[in-house]
C-alpha atoms as a PDB file:
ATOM      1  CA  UNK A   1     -37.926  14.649 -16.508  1.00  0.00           C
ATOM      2  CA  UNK A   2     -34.727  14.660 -14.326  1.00  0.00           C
ATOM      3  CA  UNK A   3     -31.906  13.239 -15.914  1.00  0.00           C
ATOM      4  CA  UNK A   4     -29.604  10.145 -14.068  1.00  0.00           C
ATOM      5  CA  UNK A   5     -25.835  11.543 -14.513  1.00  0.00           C
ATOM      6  CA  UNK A   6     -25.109   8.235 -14.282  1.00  0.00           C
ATOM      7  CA  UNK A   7     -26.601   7.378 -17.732  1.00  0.00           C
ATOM      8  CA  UNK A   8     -25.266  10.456 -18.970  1.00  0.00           C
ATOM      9  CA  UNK A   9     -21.784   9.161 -21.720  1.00  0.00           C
ATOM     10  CA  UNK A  10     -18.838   8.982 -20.410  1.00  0.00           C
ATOM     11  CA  UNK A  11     -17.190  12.240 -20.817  1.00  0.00           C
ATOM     12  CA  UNK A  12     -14.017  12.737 -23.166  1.00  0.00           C
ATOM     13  CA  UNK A  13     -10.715  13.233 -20.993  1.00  0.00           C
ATOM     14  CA  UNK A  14      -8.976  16.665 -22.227  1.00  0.00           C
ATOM     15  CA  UNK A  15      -5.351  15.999 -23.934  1.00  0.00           C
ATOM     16  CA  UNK A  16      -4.409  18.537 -20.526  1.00  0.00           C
ATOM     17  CA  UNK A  17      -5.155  15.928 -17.992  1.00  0.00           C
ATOM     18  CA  UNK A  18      -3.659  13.386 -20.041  1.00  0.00           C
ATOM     19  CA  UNK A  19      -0.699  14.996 -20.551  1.00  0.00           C
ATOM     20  CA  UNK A  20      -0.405  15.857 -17.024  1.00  0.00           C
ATOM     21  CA  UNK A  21      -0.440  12.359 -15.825  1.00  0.00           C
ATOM     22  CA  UNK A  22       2.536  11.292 -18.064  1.00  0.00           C
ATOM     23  CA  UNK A  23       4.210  14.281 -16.166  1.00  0.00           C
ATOM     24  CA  UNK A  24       3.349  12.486 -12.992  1.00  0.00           C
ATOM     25  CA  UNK A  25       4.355   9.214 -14.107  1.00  0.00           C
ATOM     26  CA  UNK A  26       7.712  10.585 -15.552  1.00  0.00           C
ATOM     27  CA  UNK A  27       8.693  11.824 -12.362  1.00  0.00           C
ATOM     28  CA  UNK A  28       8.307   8.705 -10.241  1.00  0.00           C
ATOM     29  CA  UNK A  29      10.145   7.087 -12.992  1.00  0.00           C
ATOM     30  CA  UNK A  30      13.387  10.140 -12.465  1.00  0.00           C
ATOM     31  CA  UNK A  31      12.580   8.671  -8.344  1.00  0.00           C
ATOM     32  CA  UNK A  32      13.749   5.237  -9.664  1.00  0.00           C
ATOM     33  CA  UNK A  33      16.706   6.449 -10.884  1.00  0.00           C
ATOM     34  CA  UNK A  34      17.772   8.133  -8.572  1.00  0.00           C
ATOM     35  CA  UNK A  35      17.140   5.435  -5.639  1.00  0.00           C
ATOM     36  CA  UNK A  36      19.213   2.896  -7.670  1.00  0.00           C
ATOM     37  CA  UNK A  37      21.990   5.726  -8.448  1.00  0.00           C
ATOM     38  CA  UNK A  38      21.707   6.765  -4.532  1.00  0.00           C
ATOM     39  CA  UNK A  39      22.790   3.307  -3.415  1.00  0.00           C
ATOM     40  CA  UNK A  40      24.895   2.708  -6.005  1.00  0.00           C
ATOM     41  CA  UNK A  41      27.126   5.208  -4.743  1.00  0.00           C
ATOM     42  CA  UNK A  42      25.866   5.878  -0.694  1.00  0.00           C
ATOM     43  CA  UNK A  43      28.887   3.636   0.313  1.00  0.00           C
ATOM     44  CA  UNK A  44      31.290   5.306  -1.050  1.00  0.00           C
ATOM     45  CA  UNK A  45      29.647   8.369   0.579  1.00  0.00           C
ATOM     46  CA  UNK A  46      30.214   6.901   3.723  1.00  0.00           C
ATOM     47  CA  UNK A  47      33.843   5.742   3.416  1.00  0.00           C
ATOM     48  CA  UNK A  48      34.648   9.306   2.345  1.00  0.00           C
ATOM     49  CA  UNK A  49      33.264  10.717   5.697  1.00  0.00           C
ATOM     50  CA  UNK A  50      35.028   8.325   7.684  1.00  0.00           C
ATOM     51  CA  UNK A  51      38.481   9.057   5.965  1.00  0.00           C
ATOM     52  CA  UNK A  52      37.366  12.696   6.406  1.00  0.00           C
ATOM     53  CA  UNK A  53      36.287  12.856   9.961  1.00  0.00           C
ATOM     54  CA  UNK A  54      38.862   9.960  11.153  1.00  0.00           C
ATOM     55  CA  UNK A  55      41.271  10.920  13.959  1.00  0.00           C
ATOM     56  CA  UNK A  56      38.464  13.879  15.097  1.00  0.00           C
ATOM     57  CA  UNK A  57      37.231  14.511  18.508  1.00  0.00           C
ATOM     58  CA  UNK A  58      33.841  13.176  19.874  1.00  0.00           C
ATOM     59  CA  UNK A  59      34.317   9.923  17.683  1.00  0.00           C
ATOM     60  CA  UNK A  60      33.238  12.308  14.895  1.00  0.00           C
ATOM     61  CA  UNK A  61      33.958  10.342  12.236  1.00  0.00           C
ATOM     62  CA  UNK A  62      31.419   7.076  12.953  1.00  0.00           C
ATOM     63  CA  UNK A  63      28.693   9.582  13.825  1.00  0.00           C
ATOM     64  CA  UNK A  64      28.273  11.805  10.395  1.00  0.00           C
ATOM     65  CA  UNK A  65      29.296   8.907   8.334  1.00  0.00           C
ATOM     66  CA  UNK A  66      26.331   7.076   9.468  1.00  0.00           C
ATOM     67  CA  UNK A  67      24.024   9.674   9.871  1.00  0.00           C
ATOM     68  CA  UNK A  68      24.632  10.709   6.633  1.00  0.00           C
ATOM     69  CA  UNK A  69      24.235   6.690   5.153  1.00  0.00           C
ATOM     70  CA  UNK A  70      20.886   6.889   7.361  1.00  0.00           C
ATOM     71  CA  UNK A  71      19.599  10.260   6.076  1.00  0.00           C
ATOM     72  CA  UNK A  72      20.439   9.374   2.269  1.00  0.00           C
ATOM     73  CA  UNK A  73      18.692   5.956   2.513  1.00  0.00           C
ATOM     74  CA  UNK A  74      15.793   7.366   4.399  1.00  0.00           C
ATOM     75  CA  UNK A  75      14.832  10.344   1.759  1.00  0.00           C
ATOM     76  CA  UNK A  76      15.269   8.232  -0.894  1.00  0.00           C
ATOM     77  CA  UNK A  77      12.857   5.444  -0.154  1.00  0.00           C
ATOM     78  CA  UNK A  78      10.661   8.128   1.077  1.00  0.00           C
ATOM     79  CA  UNK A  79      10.948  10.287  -1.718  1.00  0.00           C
ATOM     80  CA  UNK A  80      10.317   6.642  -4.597  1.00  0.00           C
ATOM     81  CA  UNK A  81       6.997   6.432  -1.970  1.00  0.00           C
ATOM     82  CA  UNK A  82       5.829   9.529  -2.783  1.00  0.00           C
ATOM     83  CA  UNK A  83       6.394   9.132  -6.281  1.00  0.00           C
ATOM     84  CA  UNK A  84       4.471   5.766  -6.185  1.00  0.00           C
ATOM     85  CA  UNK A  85       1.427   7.892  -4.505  1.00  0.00           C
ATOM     86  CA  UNK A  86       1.662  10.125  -7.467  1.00  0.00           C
ATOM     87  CA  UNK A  87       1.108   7.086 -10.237  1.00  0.00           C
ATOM     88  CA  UNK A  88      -1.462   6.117  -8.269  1.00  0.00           C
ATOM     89  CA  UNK A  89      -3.053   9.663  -8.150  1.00  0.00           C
ATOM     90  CA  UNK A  90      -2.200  10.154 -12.256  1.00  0.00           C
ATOM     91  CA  UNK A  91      -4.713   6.991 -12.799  1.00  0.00           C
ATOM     92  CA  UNK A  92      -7.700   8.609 -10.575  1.00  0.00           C
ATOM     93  CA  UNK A  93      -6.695  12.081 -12.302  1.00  0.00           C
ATOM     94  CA  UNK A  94      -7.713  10.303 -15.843  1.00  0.00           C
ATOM     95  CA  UNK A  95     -11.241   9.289 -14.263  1.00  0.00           C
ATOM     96  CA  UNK A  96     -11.823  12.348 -13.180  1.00  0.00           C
ATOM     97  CA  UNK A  97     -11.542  12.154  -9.513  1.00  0.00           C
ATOM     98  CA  UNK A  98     -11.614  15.590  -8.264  1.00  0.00           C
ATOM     99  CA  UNK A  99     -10.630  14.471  -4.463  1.00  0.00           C
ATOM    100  CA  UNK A 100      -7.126  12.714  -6.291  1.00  0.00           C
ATOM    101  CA  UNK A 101      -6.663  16.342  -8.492  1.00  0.00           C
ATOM    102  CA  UNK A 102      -6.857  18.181  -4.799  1.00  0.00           C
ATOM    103  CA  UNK A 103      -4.481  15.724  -3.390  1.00  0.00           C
ATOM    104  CA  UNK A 104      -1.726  15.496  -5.984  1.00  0.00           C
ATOM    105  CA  UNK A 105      -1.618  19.553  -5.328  1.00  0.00           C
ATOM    106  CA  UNK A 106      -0.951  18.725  -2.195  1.00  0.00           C
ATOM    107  CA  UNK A 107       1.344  16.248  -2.463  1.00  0.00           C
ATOM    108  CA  UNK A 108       3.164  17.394  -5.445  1.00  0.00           C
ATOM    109  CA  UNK A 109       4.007  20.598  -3.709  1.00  0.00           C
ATOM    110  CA  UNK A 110       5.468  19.050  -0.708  1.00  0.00           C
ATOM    111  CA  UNK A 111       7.905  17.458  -3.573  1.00  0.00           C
ATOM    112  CA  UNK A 112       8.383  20.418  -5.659  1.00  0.00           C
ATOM    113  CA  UNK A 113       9.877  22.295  -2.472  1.00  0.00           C
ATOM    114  CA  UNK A 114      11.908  19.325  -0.833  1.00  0.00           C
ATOM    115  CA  UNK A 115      13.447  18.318  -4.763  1.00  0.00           C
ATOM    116  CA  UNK A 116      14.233  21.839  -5.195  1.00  0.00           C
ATOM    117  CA  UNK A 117      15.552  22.655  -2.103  1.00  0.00           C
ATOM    118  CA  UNK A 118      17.937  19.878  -2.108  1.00  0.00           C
ATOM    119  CA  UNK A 119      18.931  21.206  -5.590  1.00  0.00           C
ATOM    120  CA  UNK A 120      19.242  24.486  -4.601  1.00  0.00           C
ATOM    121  CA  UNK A 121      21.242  23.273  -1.306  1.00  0.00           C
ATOM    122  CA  UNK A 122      23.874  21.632  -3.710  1.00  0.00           C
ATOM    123  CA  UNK A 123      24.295  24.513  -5.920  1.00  0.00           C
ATOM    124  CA  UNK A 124      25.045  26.593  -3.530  1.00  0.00           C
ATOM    125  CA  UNK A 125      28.247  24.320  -2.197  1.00  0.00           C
ATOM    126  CA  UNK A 126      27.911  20.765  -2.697  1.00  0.00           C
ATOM    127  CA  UNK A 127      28.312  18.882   0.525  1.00  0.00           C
ATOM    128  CA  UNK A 128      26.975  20.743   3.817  1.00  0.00           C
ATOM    129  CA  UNK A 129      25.470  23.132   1.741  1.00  0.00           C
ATOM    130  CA  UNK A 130      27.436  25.942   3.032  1.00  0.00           C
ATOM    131  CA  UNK A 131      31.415  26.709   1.659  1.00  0.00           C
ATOM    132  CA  UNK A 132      34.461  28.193   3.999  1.00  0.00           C
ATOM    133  CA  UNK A 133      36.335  27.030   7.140  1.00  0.00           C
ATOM    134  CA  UNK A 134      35.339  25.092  10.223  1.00  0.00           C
ATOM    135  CA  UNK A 135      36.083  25.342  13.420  1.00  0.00           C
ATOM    136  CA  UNK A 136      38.294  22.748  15.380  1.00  0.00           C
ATOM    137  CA  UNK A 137      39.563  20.280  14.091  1.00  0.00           C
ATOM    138  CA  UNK A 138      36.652  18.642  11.926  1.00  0.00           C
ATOM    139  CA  UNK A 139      37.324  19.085   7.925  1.00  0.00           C
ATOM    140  CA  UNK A 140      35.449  22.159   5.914  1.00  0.00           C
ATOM    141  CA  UNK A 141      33.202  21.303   3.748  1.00  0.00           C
ATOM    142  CA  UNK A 142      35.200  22.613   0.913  1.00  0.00           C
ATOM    143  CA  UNK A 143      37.712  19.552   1.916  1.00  0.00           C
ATOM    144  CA  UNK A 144      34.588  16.985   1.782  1.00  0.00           C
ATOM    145  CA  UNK A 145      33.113  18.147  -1.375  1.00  0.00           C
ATOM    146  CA  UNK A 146      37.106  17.792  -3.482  1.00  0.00           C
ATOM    147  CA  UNK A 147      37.329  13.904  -1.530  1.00  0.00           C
ATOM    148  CA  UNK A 148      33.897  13.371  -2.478  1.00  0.00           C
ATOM    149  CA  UNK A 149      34.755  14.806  -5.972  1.00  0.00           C
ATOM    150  CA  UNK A 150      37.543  12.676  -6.390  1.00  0.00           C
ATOM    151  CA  UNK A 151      35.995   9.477  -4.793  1.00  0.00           C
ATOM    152  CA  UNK A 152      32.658   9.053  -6.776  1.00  0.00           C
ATOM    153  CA  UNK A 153      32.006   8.626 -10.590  1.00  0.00           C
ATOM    154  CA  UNK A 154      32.456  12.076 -13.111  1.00  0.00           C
ATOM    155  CA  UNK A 155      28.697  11.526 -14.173  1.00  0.00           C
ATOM    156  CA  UNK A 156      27.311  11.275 -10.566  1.00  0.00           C
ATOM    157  CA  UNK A 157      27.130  15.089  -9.931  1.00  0.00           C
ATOM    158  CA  UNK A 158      25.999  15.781 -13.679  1.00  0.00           C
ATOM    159  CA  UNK A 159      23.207  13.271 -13.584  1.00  0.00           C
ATOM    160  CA  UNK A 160      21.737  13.468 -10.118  1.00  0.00           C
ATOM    161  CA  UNK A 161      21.558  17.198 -11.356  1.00  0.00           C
ATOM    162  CA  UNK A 162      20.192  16.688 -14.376  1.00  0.00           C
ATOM    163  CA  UNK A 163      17.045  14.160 -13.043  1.00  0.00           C
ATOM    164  CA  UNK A 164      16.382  16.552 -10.239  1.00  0.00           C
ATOM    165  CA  UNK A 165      15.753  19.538 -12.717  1.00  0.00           C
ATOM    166  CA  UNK A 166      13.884  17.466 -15.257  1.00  0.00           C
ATOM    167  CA  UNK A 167      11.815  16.241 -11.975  1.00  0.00           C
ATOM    168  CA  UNK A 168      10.781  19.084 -10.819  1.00  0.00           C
ATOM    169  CA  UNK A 169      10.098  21.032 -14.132  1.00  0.00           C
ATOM    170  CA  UNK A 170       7.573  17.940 -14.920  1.00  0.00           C
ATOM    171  CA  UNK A 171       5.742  17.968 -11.418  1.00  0.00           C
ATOM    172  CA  UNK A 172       5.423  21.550 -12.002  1.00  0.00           C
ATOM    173  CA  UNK A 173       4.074  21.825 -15.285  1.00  0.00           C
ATOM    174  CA  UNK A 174       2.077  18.670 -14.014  1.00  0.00           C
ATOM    175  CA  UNK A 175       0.307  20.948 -11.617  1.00  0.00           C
ATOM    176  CA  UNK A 176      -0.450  23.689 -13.962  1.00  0.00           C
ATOM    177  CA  UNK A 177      -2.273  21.421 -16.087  1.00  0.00           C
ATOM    178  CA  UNK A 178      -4.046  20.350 -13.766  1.00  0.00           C
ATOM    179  CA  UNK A 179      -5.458  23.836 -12.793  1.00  0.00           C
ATOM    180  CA  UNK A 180      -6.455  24.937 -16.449  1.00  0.00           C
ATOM    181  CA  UNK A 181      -9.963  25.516 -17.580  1.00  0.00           C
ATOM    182  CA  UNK A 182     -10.394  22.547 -19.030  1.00  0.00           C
ATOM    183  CA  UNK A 183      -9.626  20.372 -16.655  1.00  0.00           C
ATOM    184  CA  UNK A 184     -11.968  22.140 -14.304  1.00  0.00           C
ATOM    185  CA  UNK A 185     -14.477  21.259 -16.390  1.00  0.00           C
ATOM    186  CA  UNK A 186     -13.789  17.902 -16.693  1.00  0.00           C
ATOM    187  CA  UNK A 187     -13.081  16.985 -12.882  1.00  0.00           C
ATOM    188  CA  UNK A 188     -16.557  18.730 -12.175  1.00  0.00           C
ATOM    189  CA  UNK A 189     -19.284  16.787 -10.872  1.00  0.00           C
ATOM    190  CA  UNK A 190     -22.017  16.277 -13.702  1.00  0.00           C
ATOM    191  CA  UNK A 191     -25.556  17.822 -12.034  1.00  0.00           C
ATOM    192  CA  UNK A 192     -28.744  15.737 -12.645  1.00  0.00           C
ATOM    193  CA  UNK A 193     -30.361  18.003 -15.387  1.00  0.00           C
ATOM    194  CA  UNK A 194     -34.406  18.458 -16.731  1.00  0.00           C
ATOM    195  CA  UNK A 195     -35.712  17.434 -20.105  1.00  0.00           C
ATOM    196  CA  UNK A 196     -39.137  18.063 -21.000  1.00  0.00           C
ATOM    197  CA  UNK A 197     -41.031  14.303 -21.048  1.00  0.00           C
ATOM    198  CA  UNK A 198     -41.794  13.362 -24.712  1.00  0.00           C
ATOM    199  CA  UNK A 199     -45.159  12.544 -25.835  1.00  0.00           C
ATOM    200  CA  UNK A 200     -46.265   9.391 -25.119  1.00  0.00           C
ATOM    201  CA  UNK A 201     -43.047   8.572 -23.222  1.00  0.00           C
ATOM    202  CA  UNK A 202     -43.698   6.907 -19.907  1.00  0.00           C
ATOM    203  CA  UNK A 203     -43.072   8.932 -16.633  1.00  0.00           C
ATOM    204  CA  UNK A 204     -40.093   7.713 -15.119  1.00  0.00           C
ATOM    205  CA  UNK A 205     -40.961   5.058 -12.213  1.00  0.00           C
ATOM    206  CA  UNK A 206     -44.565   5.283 -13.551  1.00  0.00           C
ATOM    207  CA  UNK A 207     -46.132   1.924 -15.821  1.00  0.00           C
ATOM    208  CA  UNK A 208     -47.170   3.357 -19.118  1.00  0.00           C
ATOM    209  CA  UNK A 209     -51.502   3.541 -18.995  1.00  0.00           C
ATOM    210  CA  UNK A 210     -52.545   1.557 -21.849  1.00  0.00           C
ATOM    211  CA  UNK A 211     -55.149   3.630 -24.137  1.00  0.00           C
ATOM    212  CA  UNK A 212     -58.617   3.199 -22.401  1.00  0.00           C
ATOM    213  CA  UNK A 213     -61.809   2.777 -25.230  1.00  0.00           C
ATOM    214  CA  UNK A 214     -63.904   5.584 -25.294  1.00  0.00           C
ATOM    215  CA  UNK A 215     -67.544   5.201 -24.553  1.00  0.00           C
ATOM    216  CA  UNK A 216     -70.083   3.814 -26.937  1.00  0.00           C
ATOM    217  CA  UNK A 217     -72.253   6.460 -28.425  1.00  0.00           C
ATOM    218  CA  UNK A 218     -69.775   9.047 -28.471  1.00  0.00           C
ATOM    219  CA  UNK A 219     -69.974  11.798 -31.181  1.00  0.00           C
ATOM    220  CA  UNK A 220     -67.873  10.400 -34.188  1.00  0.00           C
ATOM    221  CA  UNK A 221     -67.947   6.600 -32.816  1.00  0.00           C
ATOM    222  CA  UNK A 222     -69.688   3.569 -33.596  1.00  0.00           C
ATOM    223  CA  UNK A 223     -71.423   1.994 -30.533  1.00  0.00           C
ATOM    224  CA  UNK A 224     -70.035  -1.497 -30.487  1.00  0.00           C
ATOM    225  CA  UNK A 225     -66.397  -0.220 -29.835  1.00  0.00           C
ATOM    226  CA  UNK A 226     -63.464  -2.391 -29.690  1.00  0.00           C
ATOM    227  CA  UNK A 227     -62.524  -3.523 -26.600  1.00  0.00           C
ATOM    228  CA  UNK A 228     -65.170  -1.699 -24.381  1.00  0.00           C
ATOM    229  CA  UNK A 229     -66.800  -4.081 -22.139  1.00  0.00           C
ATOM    230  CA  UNK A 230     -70.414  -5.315 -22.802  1.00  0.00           C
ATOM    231  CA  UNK A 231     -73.048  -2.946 -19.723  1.00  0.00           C
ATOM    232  CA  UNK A 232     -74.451  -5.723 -17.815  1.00  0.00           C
ATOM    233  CA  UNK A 233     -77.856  -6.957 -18.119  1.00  0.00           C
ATOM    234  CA  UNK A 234     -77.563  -6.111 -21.721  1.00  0.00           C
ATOM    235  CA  UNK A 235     -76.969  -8.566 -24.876  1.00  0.00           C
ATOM    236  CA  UNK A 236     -73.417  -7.905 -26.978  1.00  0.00           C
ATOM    237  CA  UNK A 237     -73.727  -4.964 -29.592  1.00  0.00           C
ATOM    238  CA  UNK A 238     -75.223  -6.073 -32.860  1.00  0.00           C
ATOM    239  CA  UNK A 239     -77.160  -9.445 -30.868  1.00  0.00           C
ATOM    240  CA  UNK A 240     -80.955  -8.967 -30.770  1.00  0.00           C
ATOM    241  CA  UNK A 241     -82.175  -7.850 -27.518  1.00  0.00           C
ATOM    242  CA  UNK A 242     -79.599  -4.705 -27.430  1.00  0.00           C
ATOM    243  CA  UNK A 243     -81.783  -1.674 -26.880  1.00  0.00           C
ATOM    244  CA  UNK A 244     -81.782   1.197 -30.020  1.00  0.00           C
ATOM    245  CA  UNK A 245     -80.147   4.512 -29.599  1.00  0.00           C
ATOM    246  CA  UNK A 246     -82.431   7.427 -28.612  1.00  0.00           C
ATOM    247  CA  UNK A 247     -84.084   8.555 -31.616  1.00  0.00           C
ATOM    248  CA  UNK A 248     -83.335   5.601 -33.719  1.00  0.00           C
ATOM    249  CA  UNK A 249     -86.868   4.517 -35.182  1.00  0.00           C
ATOM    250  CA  UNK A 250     -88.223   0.741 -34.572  1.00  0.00           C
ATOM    251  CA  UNK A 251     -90.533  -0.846 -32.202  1.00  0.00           C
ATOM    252  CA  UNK A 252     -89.861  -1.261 -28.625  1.00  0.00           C
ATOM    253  CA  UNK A 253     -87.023  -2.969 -27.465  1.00  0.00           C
ATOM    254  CA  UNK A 254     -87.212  -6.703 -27.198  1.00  0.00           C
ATOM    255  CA  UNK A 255     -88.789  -7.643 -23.581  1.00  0.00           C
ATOM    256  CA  UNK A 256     -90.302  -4.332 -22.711  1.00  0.00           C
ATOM    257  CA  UNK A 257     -93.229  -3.279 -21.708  1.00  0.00           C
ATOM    258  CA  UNK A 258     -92.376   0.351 -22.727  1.00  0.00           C
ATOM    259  CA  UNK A 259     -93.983   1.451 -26.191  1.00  0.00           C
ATOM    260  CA  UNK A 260     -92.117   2.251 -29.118  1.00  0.00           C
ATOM    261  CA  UNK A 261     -91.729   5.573 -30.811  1.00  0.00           C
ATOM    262  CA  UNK A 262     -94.950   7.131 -32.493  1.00  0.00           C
ATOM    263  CA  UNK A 263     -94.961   6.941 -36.319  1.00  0.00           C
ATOM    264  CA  UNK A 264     -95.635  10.461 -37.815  1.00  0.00           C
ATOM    265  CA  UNK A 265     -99.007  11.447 -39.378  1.00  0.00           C
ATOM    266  CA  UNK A 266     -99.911  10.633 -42.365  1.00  0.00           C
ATOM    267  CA  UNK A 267    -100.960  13.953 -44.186  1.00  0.00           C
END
């Protein structure tokens, strides 16, 4: 008997996966924050730039100001959409949808390398990414970093620090869960099994065959059996006019010609 995985129970979600998509979730929440926090302070960003770069050749100072507004805006949004693709993916991951495991892989390292580059990027020297001396007459990017320093909050720096580590420790850890034995086993596709049919169980697709009478004069049964149809040209069981059973002593059958069975001699 094949089995229907369909009618199988629904099987239990491991703590692993669960765990996992709370990961997920956190991290698009840490994207929130840091849109609002991004254009909370972007603004200021650009007025810093402008000071910076003012008075510089090639109209220096409009161009990287905006660029820079454009740029911050940009990766932001994009980076929240991403994150809102990833709640999305954390719900299919707790059905068990292997194609959504596959594709938060994916996705999730895409944002594990572009979160931790940019962290890495502003370790390394803040603004520009880079520390020393310029040439011409443009500002280093030592210069930028102390006005941008000195023009935005104390806590920006310490908290758009702090959410990028936390976000990238949970979307990696998120990942690893989702690779562990267990949840292999659970984002595997069930396989129609075999089951040995079960006595007098119906066939599946197949009407159950109602018990058929067995026939009259059978070793061990009576001849007027329940249920078995009457032969035709022949009165009901038990009715006179039924014919004996061979052997069974009496006269000839009622309406026949043929003679009866001899009596035995008298000694």
């Amino acid at each position: 008997m094949v089995v229907d995985p369909h009618s199988t129970p629904a099987r239990s979600r491991p703590s692993v996966v669960t765990i996992s998509s709370y990961l997920l979730i956190l991290f698009a929440v840490l994207q929130v924050i840091n849109l609002i926090i991004t254009l909370a302070t972007i603004g200021t960003i650009r007025d810093v730039l402008r000071d910076a770069y003012a008075g510089t050749e090639a109209n220096a100072a409009n161009t990287i100001a905006d660029v820079t507004f454009a740029i911050g805006i940009g990766s932001a949004i994009f980076v929240l959409l991403l994150a809102i693709v990833l709640v999305v993916l954390a719900v299919l991951n707790n059905r068990g949808k292997n194609g959504s495991r596959i594709t938060t892989w994916i996705l999730g390292g895409i944002l594990v390398c572009c979160t931790g580059g940019s962290l890495i990027s502003g370790a390394a020297g803040g603004f520009g990414g880079s520390t020393g001396t310029t040439t011409g007459d443009a500002p280093s990017p030592d210069e930028i970093q102390r006005r941008l320093d000195e023009a935005l909050p104390g806590w920006f720096t310490p908290v758009s620090t702090l959410l990028g580590v936390i976000g990238v420790i949970a979307l990696i850890v998120a990942l690893i869960l989702l690779a562990l034995p267990k949840s292999n086993e659970y984002f595997r596709k069930p396989q129609a099994g075999w089951e040995p049919p079960v006595p007098g169980a119906a066939y599946p697709g197949y009407p159950s065959t109602p018990g058929y009478p067995q026939v009259p004069g059978q070793p061990g049964q009576s001849q007027a059996e329940p249920g078995y149809p009457p032969t035709p040209g022949y009165p009901p069981p038990g009715q006179p006019g039924y014919p004996p059973a061979p052997g069974q002593p009496g006269d000839q059958a009622p309406g026949s010609d043929r003679p009866g069975p001899t009596p035995p001699p008298v000694s």
